[in-house]
PDB file of N, CA and C in Angstrom:
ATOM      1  N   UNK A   1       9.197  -5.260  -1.754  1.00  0.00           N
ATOM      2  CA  UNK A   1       8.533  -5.519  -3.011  1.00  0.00           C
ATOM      3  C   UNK A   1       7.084  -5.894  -2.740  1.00  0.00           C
ATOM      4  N   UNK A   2       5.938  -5.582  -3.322  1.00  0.00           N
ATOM      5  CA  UNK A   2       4.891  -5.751  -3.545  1.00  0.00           C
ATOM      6  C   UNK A   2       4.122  -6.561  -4.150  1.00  0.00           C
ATOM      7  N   UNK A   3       3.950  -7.666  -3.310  1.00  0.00           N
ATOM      8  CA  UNK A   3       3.309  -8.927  -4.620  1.00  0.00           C
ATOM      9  C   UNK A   3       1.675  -8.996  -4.205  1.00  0.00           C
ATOM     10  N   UNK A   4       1.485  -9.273  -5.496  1.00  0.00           N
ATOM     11  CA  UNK A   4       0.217  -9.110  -6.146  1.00  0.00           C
ATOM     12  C   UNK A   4      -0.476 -10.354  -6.471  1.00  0.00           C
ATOM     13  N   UNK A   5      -2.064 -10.607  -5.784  1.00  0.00           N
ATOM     14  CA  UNK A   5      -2.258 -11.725  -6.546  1.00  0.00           C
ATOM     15  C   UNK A   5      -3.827 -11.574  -6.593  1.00  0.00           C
ATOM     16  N   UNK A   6      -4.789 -12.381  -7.234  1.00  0.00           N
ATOM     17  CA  UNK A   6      -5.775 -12.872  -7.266  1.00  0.00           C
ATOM     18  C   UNK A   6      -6.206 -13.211  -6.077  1.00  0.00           C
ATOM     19  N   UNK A   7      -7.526 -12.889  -5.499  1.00  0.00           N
ATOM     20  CA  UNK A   7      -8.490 -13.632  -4.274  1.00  0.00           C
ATOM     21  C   UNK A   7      -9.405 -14.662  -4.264  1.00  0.00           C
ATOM     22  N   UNK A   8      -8.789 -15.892  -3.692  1.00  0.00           N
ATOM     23  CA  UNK A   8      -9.736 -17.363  -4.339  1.00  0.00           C
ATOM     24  C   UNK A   8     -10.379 -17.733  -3.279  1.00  0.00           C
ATOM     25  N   UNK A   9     -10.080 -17.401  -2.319  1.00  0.00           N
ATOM     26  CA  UNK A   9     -11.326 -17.675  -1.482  1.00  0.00           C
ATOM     27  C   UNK A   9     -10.710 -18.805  -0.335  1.00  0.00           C
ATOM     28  N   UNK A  10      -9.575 -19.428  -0.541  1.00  0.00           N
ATOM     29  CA  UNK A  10      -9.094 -20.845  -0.412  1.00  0.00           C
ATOM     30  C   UNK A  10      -7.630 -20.629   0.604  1.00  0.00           C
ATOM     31  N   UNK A  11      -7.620 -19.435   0.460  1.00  0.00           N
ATOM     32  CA  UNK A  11      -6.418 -19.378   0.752  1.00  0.00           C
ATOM     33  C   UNK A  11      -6.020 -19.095   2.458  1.00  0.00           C
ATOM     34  N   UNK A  12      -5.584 -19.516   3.352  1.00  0.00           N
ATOM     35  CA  UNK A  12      -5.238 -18.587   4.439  1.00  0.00           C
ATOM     36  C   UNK A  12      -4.245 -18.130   5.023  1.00  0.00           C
ATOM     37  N   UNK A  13      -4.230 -16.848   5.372  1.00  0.00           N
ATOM     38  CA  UNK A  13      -3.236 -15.336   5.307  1.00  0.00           C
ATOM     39  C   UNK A  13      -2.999 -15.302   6.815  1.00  0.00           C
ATOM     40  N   UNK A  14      -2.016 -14.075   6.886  1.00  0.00           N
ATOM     41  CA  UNK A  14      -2.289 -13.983   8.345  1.00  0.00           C
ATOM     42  C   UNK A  14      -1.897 -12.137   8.109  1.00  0.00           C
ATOM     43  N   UNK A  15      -3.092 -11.483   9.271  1.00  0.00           N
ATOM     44  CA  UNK A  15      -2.646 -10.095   9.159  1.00  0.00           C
ATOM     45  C   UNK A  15      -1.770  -9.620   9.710  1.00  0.00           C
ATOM     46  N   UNK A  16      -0.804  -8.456   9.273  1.00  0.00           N
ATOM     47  CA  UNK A  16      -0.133  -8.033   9.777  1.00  0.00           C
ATOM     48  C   UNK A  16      -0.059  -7.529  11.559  1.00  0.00           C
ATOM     49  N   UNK A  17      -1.009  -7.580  11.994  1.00  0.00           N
ATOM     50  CA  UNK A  17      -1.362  -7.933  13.395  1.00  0.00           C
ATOM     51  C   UNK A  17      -1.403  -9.663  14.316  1.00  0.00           C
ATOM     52  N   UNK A  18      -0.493 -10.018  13.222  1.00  0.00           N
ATOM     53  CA  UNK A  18      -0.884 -11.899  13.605  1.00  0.00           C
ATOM     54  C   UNK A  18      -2.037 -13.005  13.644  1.00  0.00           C
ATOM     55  N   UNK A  19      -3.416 -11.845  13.503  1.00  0.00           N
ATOM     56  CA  UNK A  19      -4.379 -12.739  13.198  1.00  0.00           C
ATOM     57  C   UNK A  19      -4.396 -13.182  12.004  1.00  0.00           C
ATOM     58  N   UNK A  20      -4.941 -14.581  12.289  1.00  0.00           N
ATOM     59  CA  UNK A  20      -5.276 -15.586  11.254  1.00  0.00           C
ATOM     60  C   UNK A  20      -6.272 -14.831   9.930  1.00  0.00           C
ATOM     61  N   UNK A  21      -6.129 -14.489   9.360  1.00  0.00           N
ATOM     62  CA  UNK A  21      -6.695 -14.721   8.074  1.00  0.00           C
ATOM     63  C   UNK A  21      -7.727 -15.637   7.542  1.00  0.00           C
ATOM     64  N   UNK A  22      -8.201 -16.628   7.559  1.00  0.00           N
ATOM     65  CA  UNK A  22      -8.755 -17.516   7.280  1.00  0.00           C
ATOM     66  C   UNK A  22      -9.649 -16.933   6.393  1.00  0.00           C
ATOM     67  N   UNK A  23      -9.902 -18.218   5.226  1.00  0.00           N
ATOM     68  CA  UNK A  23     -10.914 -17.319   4.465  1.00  0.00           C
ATOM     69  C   UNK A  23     -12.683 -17.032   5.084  1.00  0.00           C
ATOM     70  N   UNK A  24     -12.777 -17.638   5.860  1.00  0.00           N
ATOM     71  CA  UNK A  24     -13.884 -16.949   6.760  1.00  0.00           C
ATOM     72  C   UNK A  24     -13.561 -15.793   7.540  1.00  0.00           C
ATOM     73  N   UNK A  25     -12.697 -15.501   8.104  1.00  0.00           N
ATOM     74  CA  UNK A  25     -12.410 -14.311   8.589  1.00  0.00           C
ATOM     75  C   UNK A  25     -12.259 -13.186   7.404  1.00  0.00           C
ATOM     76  N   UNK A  26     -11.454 -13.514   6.543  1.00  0.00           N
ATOM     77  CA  UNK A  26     -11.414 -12.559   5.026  1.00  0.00           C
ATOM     78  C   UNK A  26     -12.882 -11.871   4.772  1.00  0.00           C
ATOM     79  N   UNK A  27     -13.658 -13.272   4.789  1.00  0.00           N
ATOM     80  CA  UNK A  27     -15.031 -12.980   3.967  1.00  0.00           C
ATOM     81  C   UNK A  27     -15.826 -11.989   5.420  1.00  0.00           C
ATOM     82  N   UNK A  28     -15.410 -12.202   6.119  1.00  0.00           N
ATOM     83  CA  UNK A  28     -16.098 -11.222   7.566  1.00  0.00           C
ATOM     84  C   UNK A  28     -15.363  -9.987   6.937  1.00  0.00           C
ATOM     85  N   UNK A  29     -14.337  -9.722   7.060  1.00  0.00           N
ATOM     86  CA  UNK A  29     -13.900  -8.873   7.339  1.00  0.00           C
ATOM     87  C   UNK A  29     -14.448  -7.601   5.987  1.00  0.00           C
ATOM     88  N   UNK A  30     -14.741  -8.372   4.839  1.00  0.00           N
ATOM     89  CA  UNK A  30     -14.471  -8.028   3.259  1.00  0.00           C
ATOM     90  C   UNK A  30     -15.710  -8.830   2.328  1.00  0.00           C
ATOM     91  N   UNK A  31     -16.801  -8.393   2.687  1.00  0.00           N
ATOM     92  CA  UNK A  31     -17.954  -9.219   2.468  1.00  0.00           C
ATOM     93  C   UNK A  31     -17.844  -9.164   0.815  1.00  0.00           C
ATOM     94  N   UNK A  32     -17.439  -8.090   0.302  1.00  0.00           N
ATOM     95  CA  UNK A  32     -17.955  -7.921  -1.655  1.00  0.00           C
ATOM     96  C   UNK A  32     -16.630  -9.061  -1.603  1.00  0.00           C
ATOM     97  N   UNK A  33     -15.641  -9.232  -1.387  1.00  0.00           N
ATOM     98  CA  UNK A  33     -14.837 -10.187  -1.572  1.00  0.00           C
ATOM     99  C   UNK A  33     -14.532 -11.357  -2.572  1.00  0.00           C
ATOM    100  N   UNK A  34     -15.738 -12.318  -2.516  1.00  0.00           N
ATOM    101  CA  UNK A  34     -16.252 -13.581  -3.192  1.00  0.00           C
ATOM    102  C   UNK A  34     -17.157 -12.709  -4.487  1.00  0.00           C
ATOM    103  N   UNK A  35     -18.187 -11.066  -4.430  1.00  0.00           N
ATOM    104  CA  UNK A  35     -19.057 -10.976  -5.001  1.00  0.00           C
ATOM    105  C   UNK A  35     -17.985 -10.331  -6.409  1.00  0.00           C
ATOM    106  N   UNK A  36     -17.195  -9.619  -6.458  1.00  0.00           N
ATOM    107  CA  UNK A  36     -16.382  -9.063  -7.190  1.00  0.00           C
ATOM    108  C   UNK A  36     -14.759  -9.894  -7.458  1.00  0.00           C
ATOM    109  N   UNK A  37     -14.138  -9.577  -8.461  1.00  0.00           N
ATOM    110  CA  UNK A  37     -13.119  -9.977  -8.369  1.00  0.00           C
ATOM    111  C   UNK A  37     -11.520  -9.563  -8.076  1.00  0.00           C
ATOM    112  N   UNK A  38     -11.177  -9.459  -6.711  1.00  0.00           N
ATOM    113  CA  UNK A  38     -10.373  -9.170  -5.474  1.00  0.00           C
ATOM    114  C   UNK A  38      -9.236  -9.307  -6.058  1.00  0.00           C
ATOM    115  N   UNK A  39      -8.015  -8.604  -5.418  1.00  0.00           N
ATOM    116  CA  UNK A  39      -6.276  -8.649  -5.343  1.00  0.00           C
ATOM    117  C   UNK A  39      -6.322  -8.065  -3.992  1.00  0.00           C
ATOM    118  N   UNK A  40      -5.059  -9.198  -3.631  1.00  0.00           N
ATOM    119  CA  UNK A  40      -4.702  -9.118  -2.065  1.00  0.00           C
ATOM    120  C   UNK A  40      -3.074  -8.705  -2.435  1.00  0.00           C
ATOM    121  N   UNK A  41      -2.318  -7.959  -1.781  1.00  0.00           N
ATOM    122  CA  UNK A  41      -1.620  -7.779  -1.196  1.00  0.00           C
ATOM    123  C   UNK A  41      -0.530  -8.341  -0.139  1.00  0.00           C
ATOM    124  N   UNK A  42       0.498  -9.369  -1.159  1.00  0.00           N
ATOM    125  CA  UNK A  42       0.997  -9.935   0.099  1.00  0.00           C
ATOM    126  C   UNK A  42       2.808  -9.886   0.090  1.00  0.00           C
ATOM    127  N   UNK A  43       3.350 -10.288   1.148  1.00  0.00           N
ATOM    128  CA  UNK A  43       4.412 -10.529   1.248  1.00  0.00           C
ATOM    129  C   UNK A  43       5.102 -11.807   0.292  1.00  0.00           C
ATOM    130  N   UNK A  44       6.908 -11.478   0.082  1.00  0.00           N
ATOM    131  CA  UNK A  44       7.087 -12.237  -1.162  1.00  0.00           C
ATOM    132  C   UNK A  44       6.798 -13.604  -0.842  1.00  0.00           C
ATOM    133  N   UNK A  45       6.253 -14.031   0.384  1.00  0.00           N
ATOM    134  CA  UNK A  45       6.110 -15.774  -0.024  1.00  0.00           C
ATOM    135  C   UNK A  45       4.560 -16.155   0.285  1.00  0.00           C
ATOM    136  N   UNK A  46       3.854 -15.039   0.123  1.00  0.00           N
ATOM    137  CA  UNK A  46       2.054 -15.252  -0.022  1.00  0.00           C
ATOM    138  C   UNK A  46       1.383 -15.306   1.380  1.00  0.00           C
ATOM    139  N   UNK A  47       2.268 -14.952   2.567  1.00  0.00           N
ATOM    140  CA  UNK A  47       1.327 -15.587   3.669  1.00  0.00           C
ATOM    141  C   UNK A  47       0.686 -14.219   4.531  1.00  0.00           C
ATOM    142  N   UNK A  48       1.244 -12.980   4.152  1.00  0.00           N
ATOM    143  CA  UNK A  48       0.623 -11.811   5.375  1.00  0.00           C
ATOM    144  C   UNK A  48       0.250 -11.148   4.209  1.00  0.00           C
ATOM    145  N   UNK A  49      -1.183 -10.578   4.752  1.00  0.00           N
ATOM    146  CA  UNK A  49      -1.777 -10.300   3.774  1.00  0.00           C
ATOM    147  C   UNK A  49      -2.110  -8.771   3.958  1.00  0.00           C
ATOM    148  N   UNK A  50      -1.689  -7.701   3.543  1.00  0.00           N
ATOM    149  CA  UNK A  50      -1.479  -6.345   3.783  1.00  0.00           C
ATOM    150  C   UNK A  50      -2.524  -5.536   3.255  1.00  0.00           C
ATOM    151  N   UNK A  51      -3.201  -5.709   2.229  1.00  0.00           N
ATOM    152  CA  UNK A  51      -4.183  -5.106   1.524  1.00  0.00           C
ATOM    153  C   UNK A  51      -4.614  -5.922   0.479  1.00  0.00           C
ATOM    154  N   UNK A  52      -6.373  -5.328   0.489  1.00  0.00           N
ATOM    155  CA  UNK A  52      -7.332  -6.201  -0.359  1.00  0.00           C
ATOM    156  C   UNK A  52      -7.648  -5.131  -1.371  1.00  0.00           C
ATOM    157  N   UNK A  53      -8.031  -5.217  -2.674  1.00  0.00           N
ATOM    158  CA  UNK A  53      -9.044  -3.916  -3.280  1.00  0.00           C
ATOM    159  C   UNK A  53      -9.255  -4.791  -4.239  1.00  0.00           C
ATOM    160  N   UNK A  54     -10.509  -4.347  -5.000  1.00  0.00           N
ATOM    161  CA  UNK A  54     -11.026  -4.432  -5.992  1.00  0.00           C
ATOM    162  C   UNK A  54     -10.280  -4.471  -7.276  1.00  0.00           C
ATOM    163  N   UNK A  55     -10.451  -5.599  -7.973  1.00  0.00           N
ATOM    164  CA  UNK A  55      -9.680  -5.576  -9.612  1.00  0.00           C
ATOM    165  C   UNK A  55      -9.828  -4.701 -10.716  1.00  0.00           C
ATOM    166  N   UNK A  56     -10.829  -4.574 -10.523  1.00  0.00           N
ATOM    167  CA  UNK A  56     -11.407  -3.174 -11.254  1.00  0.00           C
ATOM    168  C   UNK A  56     -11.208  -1.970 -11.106  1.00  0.00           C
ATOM    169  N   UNK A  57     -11.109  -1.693  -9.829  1.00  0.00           N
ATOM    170  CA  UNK A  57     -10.979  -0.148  -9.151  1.00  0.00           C
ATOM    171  C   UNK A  57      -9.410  -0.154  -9.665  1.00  0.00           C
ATOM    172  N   UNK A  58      -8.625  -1.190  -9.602  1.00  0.00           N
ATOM    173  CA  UNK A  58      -6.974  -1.073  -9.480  1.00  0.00           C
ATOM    174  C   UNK A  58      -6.982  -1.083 -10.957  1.00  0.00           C
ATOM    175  N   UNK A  59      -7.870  -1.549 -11.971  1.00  0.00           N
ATOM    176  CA  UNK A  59      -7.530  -1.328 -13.023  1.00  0.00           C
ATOM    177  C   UNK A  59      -7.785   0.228 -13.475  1.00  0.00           C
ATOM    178  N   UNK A  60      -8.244   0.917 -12.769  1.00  0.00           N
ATOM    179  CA  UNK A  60      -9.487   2.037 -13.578  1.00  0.00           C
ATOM    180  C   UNK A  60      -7.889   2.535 -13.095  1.00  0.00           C
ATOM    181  N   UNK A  61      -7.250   2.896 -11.501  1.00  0.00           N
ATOM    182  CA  UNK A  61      -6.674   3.664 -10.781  1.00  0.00           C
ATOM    183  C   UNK A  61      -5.350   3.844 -11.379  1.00  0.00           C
ATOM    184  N   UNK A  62      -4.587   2.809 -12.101  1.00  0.00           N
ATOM    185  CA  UNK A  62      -3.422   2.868 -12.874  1.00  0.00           C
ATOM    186  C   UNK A  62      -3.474   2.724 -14.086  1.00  0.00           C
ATOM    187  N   UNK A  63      -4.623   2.654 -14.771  1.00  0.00           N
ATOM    188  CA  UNK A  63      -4.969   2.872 -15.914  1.00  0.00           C
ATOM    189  C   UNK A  63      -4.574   1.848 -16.802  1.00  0.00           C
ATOM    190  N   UNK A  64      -5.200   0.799 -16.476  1.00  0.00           N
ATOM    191  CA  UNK A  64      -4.420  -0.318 -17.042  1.00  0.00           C
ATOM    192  C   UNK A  64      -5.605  -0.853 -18.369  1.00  0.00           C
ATOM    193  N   UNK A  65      -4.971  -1.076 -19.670  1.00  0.00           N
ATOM    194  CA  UNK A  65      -5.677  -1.042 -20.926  1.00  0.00           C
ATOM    195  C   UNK A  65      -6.370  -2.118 -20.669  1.00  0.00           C
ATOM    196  N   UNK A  66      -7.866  -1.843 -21.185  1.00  0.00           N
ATOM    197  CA  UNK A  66      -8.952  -2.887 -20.926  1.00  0.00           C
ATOM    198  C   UNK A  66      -8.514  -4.619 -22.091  1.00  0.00           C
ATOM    199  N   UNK A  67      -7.935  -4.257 -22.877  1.00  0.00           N
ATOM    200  CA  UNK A  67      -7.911  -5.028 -23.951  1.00  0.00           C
ATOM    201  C   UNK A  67      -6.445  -6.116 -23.228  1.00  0.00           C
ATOM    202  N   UNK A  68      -5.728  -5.712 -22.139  1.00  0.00           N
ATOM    203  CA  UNK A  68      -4.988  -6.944 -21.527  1.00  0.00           C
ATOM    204  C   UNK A  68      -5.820  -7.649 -20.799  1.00  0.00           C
ATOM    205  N   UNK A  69      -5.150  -9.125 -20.804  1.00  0.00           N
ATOM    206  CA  UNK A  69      -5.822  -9.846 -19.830  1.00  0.00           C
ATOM    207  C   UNK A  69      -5.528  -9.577 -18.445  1.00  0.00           C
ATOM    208  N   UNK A  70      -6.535 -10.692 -17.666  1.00  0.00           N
ATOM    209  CA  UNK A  70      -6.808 -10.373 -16.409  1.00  0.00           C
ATOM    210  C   UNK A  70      -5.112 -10.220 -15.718  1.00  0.00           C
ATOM    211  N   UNK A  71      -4.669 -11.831 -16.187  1.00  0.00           N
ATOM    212  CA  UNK A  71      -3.090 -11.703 -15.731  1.00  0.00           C
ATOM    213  C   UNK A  71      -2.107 -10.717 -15.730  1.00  0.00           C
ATOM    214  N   UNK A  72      -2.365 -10.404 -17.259  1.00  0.00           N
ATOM    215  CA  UNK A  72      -1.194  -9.407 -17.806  1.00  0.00           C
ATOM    216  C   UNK A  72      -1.663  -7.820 -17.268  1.00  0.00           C
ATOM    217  N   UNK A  73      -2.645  -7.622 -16.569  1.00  0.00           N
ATOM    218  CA  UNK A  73      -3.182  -6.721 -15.942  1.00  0.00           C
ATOM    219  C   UNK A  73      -2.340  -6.022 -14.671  1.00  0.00           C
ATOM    220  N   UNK A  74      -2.689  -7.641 -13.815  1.00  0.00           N
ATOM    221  CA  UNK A  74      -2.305  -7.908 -12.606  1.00  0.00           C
ATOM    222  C   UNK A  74      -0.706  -7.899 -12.331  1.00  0.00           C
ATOM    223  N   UNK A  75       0.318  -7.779 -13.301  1.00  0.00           N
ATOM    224  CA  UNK A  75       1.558  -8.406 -13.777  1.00  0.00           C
ATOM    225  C   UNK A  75       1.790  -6.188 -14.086  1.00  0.00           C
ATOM    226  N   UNK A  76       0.834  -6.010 -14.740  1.00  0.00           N
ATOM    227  CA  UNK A  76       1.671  -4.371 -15.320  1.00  0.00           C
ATOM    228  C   UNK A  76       1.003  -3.564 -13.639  1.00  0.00           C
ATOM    229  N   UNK A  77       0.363  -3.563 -13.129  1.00  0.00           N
ATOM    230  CA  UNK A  77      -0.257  -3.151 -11.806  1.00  0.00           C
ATOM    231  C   UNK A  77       0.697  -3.544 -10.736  1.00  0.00           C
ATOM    232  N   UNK A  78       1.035  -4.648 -10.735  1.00  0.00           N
ATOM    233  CA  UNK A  78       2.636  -4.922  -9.677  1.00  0.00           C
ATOM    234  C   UNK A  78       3.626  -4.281 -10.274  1.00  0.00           C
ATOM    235  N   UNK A  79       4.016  -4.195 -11.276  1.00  0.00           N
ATOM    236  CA  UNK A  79       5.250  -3.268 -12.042  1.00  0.00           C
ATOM    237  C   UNK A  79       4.882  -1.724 -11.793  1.00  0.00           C
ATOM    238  N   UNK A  80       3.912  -1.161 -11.514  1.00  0.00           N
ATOM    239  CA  UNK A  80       3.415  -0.069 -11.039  1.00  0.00           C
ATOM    240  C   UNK A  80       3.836   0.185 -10.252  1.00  0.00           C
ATOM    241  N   UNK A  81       3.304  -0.316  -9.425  1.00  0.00           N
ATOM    242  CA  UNK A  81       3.407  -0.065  -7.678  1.00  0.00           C
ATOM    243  C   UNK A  81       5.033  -0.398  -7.241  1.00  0.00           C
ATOM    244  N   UNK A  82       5.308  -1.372  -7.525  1.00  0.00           N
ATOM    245  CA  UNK A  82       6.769  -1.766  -7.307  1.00  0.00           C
ATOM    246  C   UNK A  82       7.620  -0.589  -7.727  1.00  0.00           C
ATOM    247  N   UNK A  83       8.224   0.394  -8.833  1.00  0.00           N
ATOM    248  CA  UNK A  83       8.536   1.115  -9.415  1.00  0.00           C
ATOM    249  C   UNK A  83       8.403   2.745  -9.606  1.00  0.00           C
ATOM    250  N   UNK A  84       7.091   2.655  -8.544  1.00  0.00           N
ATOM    251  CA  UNK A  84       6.682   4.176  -8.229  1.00  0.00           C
ATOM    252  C   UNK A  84       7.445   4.727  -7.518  1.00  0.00           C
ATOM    253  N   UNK A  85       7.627   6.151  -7.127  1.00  0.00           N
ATOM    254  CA  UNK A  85       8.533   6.887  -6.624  1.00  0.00           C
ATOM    255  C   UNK A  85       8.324   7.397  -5.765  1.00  0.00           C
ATOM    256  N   UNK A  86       8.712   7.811  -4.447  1.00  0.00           N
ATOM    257  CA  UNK A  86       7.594   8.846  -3.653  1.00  0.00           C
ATOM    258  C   UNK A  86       7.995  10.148  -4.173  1.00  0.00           C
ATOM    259  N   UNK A  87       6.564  11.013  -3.792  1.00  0.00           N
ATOM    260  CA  UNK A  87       6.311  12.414  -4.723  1.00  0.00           C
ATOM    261  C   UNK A  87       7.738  13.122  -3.218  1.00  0.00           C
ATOM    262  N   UNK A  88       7.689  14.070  -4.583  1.00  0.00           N
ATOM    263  CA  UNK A  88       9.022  15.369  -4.087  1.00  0.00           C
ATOM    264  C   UNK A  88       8.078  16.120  -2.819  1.00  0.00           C
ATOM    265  N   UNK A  89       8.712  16.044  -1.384  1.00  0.00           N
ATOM    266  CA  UNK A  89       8.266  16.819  -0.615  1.00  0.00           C
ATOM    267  C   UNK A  89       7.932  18.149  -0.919  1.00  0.00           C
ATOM    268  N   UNK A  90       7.142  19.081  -1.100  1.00  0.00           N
ATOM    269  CA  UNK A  90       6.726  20.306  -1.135  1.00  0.00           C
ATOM    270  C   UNK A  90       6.991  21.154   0.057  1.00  0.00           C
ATOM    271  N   UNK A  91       8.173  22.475  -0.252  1.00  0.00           N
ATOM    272  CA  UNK A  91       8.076  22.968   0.318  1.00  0.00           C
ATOM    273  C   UNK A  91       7.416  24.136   0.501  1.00  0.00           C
ATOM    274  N   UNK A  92       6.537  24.312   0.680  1.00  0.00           N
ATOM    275  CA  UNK A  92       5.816  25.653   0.942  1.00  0.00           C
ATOM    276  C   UNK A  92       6.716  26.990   1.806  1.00  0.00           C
ATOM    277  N   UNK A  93       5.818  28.148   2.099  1.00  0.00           N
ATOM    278  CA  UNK A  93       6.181  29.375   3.062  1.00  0.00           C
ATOM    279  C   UNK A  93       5.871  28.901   4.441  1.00  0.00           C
ATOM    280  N   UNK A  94       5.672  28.306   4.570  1.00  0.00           N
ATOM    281  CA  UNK A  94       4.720  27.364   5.793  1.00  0.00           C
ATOM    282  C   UNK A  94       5.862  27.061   7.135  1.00  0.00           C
ATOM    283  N   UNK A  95       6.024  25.848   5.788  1.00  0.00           N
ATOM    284  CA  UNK A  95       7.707  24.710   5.773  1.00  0.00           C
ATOM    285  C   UNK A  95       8.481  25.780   6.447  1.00  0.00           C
ATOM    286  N   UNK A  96       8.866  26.589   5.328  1.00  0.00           N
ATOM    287  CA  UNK A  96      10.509  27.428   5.346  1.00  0.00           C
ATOM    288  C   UNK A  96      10.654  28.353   6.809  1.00  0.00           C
ATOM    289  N   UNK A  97       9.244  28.814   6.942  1.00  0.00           N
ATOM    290  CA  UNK A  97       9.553  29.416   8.234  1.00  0.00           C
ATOM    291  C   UNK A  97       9.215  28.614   9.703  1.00  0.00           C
ATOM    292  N   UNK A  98       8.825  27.718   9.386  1.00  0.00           N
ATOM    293  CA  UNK A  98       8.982  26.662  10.309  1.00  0.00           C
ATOM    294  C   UNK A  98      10.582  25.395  10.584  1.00  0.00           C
ATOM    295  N   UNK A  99      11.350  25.684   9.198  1.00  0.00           N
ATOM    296  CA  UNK A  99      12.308  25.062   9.663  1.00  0.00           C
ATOM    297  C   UNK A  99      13.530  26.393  10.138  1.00  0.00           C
ATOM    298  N   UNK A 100      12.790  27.663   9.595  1.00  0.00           N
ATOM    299  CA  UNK A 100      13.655  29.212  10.467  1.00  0.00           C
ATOM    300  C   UNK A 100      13.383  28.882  11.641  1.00  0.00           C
ATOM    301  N   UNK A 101      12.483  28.974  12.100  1.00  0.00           N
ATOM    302  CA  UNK A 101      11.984  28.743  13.684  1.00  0.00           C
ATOM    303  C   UNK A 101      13.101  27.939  14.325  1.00  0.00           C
ATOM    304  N   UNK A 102      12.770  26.627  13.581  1.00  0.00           N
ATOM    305  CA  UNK A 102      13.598  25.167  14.047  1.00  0.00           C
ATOM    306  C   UNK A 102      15.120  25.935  14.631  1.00  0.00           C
ATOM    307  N   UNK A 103      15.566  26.046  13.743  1.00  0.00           N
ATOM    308  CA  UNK A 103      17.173  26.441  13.648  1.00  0.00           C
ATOM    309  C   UNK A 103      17.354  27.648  14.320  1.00  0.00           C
ATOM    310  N   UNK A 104      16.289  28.750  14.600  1.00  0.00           N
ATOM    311  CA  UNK A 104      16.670  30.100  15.780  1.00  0.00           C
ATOM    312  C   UNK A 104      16.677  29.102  17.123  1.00  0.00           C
ATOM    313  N   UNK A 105      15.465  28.136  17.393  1.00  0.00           N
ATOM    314  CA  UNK A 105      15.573  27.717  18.321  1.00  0.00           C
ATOM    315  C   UNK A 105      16.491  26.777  18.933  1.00  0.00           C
ATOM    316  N   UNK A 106      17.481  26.347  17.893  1.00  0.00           N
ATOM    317  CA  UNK A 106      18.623  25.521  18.384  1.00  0.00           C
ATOM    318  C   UNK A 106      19.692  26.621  18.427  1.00  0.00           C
ATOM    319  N   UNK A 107      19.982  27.448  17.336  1.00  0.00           N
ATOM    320  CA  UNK A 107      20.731  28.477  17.797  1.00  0.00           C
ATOM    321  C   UNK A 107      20.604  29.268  18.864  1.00  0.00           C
ATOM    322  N   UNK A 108      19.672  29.857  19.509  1.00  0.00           N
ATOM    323  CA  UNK A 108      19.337  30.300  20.566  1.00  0.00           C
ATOM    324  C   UNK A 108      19.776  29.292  22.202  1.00  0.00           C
ATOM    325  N   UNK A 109      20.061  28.129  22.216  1.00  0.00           N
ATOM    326  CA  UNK A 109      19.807  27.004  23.069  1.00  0.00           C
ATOM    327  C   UNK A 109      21.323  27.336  24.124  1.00  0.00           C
ATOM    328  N   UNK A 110      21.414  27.661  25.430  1.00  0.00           N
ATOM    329  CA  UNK A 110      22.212  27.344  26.538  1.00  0.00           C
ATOM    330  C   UNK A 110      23.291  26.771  25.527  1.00  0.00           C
ATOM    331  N   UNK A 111      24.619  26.698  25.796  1.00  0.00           N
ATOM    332  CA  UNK A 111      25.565  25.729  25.551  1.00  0.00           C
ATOM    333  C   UNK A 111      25.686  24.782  26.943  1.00  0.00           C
ATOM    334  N   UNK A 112      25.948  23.653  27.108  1.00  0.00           N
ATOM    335  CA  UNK A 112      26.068  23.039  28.094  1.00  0.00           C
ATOM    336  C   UNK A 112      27.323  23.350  28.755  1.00  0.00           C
ATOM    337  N   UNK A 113      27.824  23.011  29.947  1.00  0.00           N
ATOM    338  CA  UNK A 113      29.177  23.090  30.144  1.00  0.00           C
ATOM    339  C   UNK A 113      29.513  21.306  30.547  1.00  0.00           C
ATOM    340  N   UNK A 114      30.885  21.301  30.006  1.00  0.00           N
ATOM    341  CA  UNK A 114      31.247  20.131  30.002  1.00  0.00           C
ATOM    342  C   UNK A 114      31.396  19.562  31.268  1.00  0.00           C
TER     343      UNK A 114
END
């Protein structure tokens, strides 16, 4: 699950690589950070922090109605993401004769002897 929150500046994370987070390290890492207003990306009990973006950009990107608040924003944008689906693999002519290939070449293969 995907939890979603606000960036206060106050907080410290740790990255999925084990470094500390700290909000000086944040602000290194993510300078517009403090200048714009941020959503981090974290695990369900707030402490690894997986992804940062822009509140705005995430509003424009899921199309979230200008006339909710900031919260109720942030609240339909986690119900998004949480609930999305992954897209249907495409198989192309590409694919199909590449998984022919696959399967001549196992059909084709020595049998072992026991």
């Amino acid at each position: 699950m995907k939890i979603l929150e606000f960036y206060d500046g106050t907080k410290t994370y740790m990255y999925p690589n084990m470094k500390l987070a700290t909000p000086e390290v944040v602000l290194a890492d993510f300078p517009a950070i403090l200048a714009f207003k941020h959503v981090v990306e974290t695990d369900e009990n707030g402490q690894v922090l997986f992804a940062v973006e822009n509140f705005s950009a995430m509003r424009t990107r899921f199309n979230i109605d200008s006339e909710l608040s900031d919260d109720d924003a942030l609240t339909a944008i986690q119900n998004i993401m949480n609930t999305e689906s992954a897209p249907e693999p495409v198989y192309d002519d590409t694919t199909r004769i590449a998984d022919a290939l696959e399967d001549l070449v196992v059909l084709n293969m020595p049998d072992e002897e026991a």
